[in-house]
C-alpha atoms as a PDB file:
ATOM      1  CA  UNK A   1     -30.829 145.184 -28.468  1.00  0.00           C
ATOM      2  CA  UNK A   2     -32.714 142.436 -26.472  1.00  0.00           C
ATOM      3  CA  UNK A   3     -34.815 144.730 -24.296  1.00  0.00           C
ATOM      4  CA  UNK A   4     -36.391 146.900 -27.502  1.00  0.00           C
ATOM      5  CA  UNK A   5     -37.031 143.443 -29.527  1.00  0.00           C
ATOM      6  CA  UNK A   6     -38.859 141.871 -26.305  1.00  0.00           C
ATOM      7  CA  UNK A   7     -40.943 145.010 -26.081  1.00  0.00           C
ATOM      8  CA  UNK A   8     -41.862 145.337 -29.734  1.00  0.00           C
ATOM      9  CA  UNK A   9     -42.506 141.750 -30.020  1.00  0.00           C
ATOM     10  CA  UNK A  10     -45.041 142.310 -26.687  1.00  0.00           C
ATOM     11  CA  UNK A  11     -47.048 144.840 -28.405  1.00  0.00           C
ATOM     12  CA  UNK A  12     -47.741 142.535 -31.396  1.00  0.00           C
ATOM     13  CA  UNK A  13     -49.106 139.532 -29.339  1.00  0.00           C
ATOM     14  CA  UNK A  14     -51.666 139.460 -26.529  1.00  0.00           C
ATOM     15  CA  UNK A  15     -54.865 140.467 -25.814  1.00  0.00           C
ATOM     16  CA  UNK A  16     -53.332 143.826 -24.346  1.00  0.00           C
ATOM     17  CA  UNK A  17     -52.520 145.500 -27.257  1.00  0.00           C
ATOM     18  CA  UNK A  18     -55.883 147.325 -27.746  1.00  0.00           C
ATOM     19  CA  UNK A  19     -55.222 148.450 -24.010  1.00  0.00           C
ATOM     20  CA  UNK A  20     -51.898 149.243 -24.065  1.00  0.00           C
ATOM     21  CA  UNK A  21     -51.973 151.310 -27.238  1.00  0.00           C
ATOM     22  CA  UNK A  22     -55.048 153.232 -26.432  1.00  0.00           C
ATOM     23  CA  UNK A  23     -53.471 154.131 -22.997  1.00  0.00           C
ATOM     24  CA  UNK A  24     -50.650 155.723 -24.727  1.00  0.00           C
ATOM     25  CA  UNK A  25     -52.171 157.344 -27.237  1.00  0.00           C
ATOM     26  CA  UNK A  26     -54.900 158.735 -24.475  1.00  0.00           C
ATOM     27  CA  UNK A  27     -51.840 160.099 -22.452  1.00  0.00           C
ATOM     28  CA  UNK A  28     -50.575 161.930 -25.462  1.00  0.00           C
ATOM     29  CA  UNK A  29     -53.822 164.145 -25.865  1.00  0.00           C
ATOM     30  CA  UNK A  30     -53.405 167.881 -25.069  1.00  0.00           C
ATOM     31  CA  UNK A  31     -55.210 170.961 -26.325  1.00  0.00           C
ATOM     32  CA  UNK A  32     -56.117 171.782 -29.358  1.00  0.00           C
ATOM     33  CA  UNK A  33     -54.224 174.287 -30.858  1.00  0.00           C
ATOM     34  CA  UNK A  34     -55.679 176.568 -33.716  1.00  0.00           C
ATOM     35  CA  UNK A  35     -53.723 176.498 -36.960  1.00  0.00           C
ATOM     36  CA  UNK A  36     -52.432 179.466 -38.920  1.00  0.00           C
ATOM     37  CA  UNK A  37     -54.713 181.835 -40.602  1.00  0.00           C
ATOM     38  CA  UNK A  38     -51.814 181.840 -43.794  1.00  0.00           C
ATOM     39  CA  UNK A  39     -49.104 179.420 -44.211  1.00  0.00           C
ATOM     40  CA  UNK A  40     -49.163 175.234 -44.434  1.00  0.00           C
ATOM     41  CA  UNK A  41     -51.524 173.378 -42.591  1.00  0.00           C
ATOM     42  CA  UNK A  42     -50.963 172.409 -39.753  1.00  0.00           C
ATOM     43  CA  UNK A  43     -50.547 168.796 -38.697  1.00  0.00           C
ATOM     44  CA  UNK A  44     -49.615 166.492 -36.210  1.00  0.00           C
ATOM     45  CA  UNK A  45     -47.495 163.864 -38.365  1.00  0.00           C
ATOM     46  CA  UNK A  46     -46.407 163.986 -42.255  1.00  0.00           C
ATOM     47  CA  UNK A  47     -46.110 159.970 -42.460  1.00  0.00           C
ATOM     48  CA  UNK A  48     -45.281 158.512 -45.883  1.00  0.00           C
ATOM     49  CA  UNK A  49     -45.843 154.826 -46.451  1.00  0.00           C
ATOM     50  CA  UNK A  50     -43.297 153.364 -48.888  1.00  0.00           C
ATOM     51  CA  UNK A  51     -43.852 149.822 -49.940  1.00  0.00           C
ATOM     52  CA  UNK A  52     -41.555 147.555 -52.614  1.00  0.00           C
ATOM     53  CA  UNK A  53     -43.430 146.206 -55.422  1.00  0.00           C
ATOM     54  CA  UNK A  54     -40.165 144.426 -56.926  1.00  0.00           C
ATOM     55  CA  UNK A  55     -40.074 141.421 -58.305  1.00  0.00           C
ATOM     56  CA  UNK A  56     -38.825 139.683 -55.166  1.00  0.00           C
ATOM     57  CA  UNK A  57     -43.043 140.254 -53.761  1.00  0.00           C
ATOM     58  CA  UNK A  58     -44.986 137.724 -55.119  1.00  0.00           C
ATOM     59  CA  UNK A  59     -48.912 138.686 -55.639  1.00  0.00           C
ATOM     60  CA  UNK A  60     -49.841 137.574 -52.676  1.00  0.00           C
ATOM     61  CA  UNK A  61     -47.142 139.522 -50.364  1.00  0.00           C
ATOM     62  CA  UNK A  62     -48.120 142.733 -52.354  1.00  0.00           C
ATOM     63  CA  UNK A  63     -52.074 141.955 -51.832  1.00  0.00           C
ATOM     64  CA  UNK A  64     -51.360 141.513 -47.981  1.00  0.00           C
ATOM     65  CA  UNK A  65     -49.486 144.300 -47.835  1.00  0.00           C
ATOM     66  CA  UNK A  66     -51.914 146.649 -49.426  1.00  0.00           C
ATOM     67  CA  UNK A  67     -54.574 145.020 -47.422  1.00  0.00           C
ATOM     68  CA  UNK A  68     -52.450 145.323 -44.048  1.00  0.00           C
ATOM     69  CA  UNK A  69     -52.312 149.212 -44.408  1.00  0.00           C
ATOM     70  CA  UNK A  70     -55.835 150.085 -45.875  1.00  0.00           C
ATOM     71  CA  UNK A  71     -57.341 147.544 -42.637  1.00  0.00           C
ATOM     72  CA  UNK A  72     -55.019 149.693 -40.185  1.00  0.00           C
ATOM     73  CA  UNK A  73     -56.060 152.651 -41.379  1.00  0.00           C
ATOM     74  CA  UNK A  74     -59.474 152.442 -40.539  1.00  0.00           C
ATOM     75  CA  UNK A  75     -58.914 150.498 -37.341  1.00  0.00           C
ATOM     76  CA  UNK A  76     -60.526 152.116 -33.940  1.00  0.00           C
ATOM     77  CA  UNK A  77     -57.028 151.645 -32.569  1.00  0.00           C
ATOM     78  CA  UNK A  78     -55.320 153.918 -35.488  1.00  0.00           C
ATOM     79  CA  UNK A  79     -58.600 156.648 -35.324  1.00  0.00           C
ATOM     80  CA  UNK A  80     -57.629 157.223 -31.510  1.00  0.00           C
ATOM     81  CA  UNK A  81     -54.070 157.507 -32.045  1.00  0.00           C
ATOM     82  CA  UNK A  82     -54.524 160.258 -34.555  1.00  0.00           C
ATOM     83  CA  UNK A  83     -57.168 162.327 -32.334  1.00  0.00           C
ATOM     84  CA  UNK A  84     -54.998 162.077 -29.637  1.00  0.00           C
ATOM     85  CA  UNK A  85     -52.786 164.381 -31.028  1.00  0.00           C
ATOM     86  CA  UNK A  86     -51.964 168.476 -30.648  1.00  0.00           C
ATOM     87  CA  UNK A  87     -53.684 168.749 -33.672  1.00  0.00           C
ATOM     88  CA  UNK A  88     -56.411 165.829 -34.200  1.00  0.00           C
ATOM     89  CA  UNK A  89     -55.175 165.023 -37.082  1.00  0.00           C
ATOM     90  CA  UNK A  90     -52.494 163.896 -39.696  1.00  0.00           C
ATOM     91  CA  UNK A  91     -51.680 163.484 -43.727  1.00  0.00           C
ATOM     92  CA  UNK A  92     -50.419 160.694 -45.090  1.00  0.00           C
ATOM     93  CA  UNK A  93     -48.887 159.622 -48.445  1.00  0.00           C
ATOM     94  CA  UNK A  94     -49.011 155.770 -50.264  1.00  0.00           C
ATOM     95  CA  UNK A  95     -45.321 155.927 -52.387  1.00  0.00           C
ATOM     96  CA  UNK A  96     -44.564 152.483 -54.143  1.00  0.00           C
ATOM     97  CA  UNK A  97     -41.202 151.521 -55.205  1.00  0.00           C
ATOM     98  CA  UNK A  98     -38.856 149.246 -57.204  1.00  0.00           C
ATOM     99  CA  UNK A  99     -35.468 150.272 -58.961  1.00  0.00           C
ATOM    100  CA  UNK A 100     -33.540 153.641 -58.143  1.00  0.00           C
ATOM    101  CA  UNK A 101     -35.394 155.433 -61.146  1.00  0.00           C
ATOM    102  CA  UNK A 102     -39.036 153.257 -60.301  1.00  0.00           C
ATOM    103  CA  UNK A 103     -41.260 154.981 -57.698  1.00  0.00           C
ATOM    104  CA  UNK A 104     -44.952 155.773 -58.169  1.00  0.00           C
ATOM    105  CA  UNK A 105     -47.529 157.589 -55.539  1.00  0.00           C
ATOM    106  CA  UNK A 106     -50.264 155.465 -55.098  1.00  0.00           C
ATOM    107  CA  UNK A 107     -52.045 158.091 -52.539  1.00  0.00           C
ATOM    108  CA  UNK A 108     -51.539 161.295 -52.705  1.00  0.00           C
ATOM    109  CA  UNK A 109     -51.137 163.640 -49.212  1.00  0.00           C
ATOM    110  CA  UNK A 110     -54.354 162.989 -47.781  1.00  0.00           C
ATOM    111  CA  UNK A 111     -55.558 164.268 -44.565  1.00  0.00           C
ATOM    112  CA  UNK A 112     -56.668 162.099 -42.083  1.00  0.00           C
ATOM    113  CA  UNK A 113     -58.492 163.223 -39.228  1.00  0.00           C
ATOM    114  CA  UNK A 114     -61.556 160.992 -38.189  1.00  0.00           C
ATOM    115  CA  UNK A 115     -63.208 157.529 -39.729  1.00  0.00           C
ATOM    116  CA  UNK A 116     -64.474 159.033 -42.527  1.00  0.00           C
ATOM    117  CA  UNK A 117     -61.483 160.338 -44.139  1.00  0.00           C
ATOM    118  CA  UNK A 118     -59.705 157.368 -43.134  1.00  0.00           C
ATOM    119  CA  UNK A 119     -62.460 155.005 -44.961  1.00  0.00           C
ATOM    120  CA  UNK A 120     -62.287 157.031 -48.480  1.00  0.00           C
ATOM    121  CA  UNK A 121     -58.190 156.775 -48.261  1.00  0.00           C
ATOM    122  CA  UNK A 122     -58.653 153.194 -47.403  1.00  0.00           C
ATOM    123  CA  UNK A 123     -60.821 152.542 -50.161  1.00  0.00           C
ATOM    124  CA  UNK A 124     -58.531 153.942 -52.490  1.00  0.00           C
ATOM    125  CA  UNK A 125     -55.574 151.979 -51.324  1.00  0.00           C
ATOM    126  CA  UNK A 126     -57.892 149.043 -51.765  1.00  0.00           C
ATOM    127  CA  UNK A 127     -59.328 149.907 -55.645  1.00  0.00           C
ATOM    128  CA  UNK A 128     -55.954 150.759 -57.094  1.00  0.00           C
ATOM    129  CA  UNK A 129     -53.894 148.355 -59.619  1.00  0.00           C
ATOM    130  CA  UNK A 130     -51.195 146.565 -58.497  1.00  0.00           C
ATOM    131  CA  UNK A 131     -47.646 146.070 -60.417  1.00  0.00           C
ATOM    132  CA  UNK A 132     -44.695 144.730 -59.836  1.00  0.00           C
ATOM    133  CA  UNK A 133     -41.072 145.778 -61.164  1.00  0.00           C
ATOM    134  CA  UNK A 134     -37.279 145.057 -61.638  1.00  0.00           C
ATOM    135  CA  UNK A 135     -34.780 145.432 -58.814  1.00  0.00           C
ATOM    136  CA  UNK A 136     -34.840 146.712 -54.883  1.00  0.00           C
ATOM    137  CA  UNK A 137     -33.936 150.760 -54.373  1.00  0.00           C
ATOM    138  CA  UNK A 138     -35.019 151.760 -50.523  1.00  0.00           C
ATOM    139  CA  UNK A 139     -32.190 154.328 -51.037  1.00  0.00           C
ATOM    140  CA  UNK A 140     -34.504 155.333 -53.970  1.00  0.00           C
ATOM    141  CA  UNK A 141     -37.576 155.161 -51.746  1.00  0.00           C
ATOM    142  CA  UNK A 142     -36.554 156.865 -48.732  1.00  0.00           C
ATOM    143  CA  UNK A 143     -34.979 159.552 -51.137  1.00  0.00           C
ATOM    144  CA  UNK A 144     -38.107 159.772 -53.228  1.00  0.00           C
ATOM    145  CA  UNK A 145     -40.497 160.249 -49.904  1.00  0.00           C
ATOM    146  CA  UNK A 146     -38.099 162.897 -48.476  1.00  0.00           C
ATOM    147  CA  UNK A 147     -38.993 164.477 -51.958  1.00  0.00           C
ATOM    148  CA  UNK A 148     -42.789 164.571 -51.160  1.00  0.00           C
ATOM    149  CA  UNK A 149     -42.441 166.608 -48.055  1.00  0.00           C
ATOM    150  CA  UNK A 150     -41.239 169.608 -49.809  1.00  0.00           C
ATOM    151  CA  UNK A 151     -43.650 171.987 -50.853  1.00  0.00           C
ATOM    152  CA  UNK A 152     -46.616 169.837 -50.140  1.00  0.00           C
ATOM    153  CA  UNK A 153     -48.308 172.236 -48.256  1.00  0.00           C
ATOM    154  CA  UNK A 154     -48.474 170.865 -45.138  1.00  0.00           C
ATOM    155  CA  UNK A 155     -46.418 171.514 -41.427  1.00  0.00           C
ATOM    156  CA  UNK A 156     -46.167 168.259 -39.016  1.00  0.00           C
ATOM    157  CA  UNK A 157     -44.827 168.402 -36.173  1.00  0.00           C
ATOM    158  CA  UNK A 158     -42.720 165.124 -37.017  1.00  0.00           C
ATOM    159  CA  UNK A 159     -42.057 163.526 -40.318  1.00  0.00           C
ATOM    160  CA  UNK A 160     -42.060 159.943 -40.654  1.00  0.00           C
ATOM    161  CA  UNK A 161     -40.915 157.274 -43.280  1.00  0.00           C
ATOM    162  CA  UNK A 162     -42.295 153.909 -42.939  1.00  0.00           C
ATOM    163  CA  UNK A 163     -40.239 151.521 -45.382  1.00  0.00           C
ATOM    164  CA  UNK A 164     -41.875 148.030 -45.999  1.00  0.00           C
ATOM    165  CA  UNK A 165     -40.208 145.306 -48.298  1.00  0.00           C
ATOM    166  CA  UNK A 166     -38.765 142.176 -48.508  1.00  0.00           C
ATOM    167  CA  UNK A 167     -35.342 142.041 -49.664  1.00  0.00           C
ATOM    168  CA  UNK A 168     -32.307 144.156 -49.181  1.00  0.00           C
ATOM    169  CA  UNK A 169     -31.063 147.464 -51.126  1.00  0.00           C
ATOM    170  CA  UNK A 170     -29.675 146.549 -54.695  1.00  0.00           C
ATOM    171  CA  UNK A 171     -29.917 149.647 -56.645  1.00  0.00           C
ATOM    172  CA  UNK A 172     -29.558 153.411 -56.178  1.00  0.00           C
ATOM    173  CA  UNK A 173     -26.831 154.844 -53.808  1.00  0.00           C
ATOM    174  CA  UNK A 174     -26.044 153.247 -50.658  1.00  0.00           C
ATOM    175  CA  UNK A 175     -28.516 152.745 -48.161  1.00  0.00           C
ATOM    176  CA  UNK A 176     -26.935 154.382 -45.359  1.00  0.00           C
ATOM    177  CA  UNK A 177     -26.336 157.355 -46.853  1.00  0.00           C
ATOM    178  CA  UNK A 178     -29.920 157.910 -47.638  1.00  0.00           C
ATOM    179  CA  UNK A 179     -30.984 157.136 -44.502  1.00  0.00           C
ATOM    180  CA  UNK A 180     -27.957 159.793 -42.969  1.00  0.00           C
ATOM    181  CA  UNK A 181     -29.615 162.321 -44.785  1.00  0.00           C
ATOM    182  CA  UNK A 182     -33.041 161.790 -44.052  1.00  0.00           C
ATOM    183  CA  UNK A 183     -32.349 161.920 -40.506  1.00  0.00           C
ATOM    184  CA  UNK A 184     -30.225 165.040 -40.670  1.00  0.00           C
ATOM    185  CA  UNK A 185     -33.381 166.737 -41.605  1.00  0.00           C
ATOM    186  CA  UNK A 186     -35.279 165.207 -39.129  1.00  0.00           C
ATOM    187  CA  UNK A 187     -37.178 162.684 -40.656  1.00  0.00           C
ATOM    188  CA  UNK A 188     -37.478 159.125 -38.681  1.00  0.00           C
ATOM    189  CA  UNK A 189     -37.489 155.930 -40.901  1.00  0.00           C
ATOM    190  CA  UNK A 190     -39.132 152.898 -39.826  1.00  0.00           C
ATOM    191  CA  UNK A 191     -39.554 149.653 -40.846  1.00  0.00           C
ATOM    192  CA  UNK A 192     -41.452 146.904 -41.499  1.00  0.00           C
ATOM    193  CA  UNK A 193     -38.953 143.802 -43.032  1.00  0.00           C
ATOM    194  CA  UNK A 194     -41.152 140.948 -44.291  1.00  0.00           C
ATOM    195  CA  UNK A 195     -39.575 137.750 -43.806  1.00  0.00           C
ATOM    196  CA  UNK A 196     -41.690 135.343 -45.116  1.00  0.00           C
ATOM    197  CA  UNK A 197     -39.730 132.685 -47.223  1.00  0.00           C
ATOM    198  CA  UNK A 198     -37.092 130.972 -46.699  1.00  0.00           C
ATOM    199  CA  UNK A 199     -33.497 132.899 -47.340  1.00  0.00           C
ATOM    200  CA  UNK A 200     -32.810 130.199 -50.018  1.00  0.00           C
ATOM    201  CA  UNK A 201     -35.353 130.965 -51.918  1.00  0.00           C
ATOM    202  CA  UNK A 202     -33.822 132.863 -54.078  1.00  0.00           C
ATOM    203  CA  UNK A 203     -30.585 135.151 -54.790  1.00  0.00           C
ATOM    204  CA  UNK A 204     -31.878 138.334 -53.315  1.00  0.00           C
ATOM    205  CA  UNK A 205     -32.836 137.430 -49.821  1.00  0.00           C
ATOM    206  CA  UNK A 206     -30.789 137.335 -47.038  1.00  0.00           C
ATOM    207  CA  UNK A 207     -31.404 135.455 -43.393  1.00  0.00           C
ATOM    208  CA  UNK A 208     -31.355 138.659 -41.429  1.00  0.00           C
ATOM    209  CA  UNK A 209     -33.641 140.912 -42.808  1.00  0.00           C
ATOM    210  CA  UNK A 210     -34.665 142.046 -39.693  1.00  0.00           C
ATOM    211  CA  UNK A 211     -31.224 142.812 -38.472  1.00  0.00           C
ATOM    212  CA  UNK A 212     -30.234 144.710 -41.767  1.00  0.00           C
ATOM    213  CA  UNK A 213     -33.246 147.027 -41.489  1.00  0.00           C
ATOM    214  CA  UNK A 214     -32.468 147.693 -37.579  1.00  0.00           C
ATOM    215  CA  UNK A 215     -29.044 148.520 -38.753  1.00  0.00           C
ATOM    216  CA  UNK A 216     -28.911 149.629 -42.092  1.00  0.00           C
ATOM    217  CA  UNK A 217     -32.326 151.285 -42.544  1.00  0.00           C
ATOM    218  CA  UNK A 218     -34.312 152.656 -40.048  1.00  0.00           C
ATOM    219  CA  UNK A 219     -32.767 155.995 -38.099  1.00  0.00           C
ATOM    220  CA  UNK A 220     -33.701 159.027 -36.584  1.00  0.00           C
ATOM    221  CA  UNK A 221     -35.680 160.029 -32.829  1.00  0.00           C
ATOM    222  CA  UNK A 222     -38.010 156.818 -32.061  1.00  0.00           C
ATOM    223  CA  UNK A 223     -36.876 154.778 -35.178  1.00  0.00           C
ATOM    224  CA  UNK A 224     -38.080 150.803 -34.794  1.00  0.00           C
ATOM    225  CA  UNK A 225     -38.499 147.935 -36.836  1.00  0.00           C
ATOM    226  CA  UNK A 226     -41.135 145.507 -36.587  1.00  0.00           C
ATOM    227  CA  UNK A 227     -40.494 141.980 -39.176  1.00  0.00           C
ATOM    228  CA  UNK A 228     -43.352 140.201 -40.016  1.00  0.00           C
ATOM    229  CA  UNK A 229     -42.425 136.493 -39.673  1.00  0.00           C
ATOM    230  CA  UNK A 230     -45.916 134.505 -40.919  1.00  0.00           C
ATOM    231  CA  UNK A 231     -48.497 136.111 -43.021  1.00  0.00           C
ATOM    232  CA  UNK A 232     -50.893 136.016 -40.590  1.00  0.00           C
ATOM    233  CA  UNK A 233     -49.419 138.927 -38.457  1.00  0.00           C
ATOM    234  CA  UNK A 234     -49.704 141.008 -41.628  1.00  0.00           C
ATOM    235  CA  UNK A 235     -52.775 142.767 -40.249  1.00  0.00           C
ATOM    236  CA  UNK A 236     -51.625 142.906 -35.991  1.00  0.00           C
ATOM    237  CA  UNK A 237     -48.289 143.984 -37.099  1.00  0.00           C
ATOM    238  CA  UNK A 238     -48.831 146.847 -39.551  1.00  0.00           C
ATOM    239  CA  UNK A 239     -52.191 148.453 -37.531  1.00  0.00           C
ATOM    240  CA  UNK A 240     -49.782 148.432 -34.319  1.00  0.00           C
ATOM    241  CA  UNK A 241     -46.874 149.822 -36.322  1.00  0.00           C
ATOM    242  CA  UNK A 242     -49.027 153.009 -37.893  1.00  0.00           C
ATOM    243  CA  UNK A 243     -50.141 153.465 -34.358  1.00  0.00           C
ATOM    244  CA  UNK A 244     -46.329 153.718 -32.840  1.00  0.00           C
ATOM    245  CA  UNK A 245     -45.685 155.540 -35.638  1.00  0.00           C
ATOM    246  CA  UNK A 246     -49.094 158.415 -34.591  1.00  0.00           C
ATOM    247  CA  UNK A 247     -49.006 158.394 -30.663  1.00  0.00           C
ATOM    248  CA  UNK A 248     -45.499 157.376 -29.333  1.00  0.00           C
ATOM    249  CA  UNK A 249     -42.823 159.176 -31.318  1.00  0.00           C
ATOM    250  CA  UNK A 250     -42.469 162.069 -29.247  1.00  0.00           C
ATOM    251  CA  UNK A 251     -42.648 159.100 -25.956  1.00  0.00           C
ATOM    252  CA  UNK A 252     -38.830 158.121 -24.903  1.00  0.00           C
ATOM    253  CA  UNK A 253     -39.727 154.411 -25.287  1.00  0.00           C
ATOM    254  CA  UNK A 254     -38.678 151.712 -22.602  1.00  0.00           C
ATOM    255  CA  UNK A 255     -35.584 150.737 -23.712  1.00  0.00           C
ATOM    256  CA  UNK A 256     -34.021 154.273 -22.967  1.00  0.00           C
ATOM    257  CA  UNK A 257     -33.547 156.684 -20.659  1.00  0.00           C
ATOM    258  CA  UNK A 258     -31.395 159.057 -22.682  1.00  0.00           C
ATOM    259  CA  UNK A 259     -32.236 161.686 -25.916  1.00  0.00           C
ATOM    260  CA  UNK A 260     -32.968 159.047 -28.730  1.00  0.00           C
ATOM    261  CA  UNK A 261     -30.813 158.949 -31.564  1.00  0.00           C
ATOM    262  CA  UNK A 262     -32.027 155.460 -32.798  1.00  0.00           C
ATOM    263  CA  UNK A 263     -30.220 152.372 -31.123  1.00  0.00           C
ATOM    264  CA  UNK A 264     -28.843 151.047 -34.344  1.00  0.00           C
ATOM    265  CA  UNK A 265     -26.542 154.388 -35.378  1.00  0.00           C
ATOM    266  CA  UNK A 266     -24.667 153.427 -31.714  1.00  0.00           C
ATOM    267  CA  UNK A 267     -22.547 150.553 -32.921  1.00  0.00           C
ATOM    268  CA  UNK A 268     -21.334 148.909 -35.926  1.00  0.00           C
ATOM    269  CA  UNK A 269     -23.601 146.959 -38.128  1.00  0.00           C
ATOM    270  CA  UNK A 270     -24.164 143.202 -37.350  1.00  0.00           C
ATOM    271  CA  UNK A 271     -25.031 142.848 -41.100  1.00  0.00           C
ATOM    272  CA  UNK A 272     -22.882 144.171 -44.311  1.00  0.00           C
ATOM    273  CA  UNK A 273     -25.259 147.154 -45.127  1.00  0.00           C
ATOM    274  CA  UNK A 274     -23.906 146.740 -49.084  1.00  0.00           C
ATOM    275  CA  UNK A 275     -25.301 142.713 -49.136  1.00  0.00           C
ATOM    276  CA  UNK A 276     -27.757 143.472 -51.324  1.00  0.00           C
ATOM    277  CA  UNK A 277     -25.262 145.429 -53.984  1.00  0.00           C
ATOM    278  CA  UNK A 278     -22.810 142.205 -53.881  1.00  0.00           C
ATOM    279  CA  UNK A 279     -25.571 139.775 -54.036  1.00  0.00           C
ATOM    280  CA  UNK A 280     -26.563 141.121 -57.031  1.00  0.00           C
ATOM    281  CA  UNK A 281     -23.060 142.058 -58.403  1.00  0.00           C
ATOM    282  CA  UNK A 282     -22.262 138.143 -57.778  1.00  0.00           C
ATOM    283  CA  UNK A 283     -25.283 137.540 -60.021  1.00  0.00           C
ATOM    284  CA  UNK A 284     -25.122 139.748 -62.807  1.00  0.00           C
ATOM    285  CA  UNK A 285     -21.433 141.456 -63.037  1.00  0.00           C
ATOM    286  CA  UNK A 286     -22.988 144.761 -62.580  1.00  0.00           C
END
């Protein structure tokens, strides 16, 4: 998929990102609408952020990960993306996530729906402990977030999954599946593949992270994946992907001209999307 790579890789560089973004997100505006007097509240986006804290993130991957969303949530950027919407507004959980059985919320739902309430979830982000733990379940993660929509009192108008991490899935069902489900309910998945060593570095990682979450992990209307490549797109990358993720979901993006059903779903994998289960099978027998 050449022409959606060149165009995601043109919103992460440049001076016209600002311009671009706040563009979109401007044409996207429309009037307000009034929520219910009874019922859930009303929202624009339900977006759950699910990052891996396994073993296979070293201190300083988890710190600039943290750091990457609590910077792009209070960026001017990510503000106007979220006012642009019907509703001004959105709610957003922080799930973190290891092993099948290993998932913690970090953030609860939170509203967010100027700078203010984007500062104090920020902050939050920011002053909570960090830990790390055994294997890599984003079949447990993406299951896990689809488990915090239920009930939580809230109505968006889309429901979004953003999966970060840096290493392929290893425990829990197969990734696929998971992601199948999610997107029979709706729910898009995107991601955010960090690919920031060197695939020899150790048993778990794999050369084509990127390609295995285009084709293994993210699905549903809109899905993308944006890999981080050095450390110092940490902050560029994850403000523009939140933003994406707020103002252009409901936007047929360039690369199509057709309903969106996620470009990765329309062909066979170029990656085994079980790697991760025989890589570790190879390793331990199990």
């Amino acid at each position: 998929m050449p022409h959606r790579a060149c165009w995601l890789r043109s919103l992460t560089t440049g001076s016209a990102t600002t311009v671009l973004i706040f563009s979109l997100a401007m044409a996207l505006a429309s009037t307000s609408i009034l929520r219910a007097k009874d019922g859930p509240v009303e929202v624009d986006v339900e977006l759950v952020l699910a990052v891996d804290i396994s073993y296979s993130m070293d201190p300083e991957e988890q710190r600039l990960q943290r750091e990457g969303y609590a910077q792009a949530l209070v960026s001017p950027g990510f503000i106007a993306a979220v006012r642009s919407g019907a509703y001004g507004k959105i709610v957003i959980a922080y799930l973190q996530w290891a092993s099948q059985t290993d998932q913690d919320v970090l953030l609860p739902w939170t509203v967010i729906d100027g700078p203010e309430s984007a500062r104090m979830a920020a902050e939050k982000l920011s002053e909570a402990p960090y830990r790390r733990a055994q294997r890599t379940s984003i079949s447990g993660a993406i299951d896990s977030a689809m488990a915090l929509f239920e009930g939580n009192g809230f109505h968006g108008m889309r429901r979004v999954i953003d999966v970060s991490g840096d290493g392929a899935n290893n425990s829990g069902r197969p990734v696929t599946i998971a992601r199948d489900d999610a997107v029979r309910q709706g729910v898009t998945i995107n991601g955010l593949p960090l690919l920031l060593r060197p695939s020899s570095w150790g048993f778990r990682d794999i050369a084509n992270l990127d390609q295995y979450y285009e084709d293994c992990v993210i699905g549903g209307i809109g899905a993308f994946s944006i890999p981080i490549r050095d450390r110092k797109q940490f902050s560029e990358a994850t403000r523009t992907k939140l933003i994406l993720e707020i103002a252009l979901a409901p936007v047929l993006p360039p690369w199509k001209d057709e309903p969106i059903v996620t470009l990765a779903q329309k062909r066979e994998p170029r990656v085994n999307c079980m790697i991760g289960e025989l890589l570790w099978r190879d390793r331990w027998g199990n």
